[in-house]
C-alpha atoms as a PDB file:
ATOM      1  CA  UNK A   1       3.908  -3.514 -15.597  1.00  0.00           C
ATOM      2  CA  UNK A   2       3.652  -5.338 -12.160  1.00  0.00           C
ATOM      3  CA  UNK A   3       0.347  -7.146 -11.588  1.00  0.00           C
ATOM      4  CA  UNK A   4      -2.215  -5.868  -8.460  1.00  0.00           C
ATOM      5  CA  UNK A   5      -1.221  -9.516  -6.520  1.00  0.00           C
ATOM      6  CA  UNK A   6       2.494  -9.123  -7.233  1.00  0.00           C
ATOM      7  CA  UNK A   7       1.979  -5.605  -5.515  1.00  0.00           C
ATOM      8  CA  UNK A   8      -0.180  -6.783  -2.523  1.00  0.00           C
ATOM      9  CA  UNK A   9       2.571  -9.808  -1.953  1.00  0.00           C
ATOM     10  CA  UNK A  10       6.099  -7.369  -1.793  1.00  0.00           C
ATOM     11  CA  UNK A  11       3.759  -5.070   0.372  1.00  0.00           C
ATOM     12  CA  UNK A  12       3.018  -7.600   2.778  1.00  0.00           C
ATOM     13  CA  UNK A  13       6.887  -9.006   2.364  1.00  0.00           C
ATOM     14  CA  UNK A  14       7.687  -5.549   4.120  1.00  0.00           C
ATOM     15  CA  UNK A  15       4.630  -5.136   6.481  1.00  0.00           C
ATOM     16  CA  UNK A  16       3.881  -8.637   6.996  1.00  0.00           C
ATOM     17  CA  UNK A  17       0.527  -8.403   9.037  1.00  0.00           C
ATOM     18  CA  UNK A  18      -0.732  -5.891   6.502  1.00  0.00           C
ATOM     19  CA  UNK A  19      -3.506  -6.371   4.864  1.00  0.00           C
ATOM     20  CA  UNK A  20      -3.767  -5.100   1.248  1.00  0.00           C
ATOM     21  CA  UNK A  21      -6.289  -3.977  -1.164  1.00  0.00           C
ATOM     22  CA  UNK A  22      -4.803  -2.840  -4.446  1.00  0.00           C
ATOM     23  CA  UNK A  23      -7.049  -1.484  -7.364  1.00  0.00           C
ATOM     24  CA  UNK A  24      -6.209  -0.032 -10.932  1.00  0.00           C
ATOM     25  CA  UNK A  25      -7.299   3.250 -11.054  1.00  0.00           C
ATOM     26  CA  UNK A  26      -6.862   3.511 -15.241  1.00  0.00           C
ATOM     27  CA  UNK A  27      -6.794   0.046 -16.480  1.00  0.00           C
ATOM     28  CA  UNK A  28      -3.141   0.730 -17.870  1.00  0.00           C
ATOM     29  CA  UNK A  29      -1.425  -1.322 -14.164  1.00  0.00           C
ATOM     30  CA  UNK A  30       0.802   1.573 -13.464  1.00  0.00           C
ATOM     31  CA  UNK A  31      -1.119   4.235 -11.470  1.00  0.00           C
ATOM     32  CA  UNK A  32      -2.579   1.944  -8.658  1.00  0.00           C
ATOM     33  CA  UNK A  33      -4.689   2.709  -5.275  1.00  0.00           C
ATOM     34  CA  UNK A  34      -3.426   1.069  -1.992  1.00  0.00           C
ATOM     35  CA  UNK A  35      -5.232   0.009   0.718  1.00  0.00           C
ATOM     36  CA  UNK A  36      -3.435  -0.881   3.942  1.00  0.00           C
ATOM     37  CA  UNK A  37      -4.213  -1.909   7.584  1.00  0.00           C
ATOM     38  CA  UNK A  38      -1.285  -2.653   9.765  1.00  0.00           C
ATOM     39  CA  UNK A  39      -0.884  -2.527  13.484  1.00  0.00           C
ATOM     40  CA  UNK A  40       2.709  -1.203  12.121  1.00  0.00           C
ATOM     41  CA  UNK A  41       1.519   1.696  11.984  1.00  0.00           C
ATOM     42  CA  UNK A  42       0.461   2.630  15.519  1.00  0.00           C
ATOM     43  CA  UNK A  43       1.827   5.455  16.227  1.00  0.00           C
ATOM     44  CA  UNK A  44       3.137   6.922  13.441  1.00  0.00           C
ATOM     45  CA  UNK A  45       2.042   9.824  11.543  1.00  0.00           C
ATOM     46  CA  UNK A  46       0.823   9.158   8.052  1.00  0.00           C
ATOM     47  CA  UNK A  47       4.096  10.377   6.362  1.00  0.00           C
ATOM     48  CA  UNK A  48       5.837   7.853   8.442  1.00  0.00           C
ATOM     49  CA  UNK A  49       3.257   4.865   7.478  1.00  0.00           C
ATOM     50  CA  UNK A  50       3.222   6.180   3.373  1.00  0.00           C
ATOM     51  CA  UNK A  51       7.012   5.861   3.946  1.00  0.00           C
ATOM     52  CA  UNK A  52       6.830   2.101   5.285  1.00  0.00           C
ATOM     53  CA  UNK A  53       4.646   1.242   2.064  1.00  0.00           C
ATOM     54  CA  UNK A  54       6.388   3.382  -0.543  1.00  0.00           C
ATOM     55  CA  UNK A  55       9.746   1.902   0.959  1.00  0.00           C
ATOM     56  CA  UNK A  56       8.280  -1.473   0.126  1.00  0.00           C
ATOM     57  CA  UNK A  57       7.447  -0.758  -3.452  1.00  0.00           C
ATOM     58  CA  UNK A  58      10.741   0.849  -4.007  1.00  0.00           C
ATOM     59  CA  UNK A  59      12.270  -1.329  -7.165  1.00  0.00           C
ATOM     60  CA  UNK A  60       8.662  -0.655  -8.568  1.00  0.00           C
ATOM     61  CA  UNK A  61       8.454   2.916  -8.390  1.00  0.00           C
ATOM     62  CA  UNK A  62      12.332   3.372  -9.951  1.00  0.00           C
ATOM     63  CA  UNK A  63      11.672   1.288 -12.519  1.00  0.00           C
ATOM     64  CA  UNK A  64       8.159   3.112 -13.270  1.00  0.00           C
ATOM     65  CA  UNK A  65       6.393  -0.337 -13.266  1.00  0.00           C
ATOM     66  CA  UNK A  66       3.898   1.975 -10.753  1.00  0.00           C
ATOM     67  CA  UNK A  67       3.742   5.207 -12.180  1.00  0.00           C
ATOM     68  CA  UNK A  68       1.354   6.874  -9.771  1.00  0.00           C
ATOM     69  CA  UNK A  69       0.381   5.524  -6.451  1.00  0.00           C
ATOM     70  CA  UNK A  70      -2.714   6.468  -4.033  1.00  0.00           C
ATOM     71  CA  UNK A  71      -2.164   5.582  -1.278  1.00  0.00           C
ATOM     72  CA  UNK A  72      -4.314   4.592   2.114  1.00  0.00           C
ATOM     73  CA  UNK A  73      -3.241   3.388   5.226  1.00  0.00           C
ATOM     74  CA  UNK A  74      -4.577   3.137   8.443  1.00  0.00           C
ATOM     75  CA  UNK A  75      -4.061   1.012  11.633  1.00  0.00           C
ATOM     76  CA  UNK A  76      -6.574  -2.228  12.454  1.00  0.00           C
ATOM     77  CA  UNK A  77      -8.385  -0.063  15.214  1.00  0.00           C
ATOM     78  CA  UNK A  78      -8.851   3.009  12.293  1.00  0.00           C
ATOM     79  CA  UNK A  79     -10.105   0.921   9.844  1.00  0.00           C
ATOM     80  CA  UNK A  80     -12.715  -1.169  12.005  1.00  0.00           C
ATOM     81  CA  UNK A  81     -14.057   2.354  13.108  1.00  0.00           C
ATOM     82  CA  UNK A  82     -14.314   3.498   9.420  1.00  0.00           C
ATOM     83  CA  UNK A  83     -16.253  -0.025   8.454  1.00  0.00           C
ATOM     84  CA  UNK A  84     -18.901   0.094  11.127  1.00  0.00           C
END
């Protein structure tokens, strides 16, 4: 198991302006949401931007530490139109 700020941290090692909400979806720590907002991700589609993230989380995923992952991601200019 791999704790929600262990997560957020190797996320933000990879996408380092990224900011990162991560939430437990069961209670169990292995099938996790993801939040994240990165000017990274201007410009690319949202396979490209799940790929950035998932790439990130790699180790975690093969070893099955995360067994399911939802994931969110938009750019800063995305997310401050969703918040207002």
């Amino acid at each position: 198991m791999v704790s929600l700020e262990q997560v957020k941290k190797t996320i933000q090692q990879e996408i380092s302006d990224a900011q990162v909400f991560v939430k437990d979806l069961t209670g169990g720590g292995d099938h996790l949401e993801a939040i994240v907002i990165s000017s990274q991700f201007e410009g690319k589609t949202k396979v490209k931007q799940h790929q950035l993230v998932y790439g990130a989380l790699q180790g975690e995923l093969k070893s099955e530490a995360i067994h399911a992952l939802a994931l969110k991601t938009y750019t800063p200019d995305t997310w401050l139109t969703l918040q207002n």
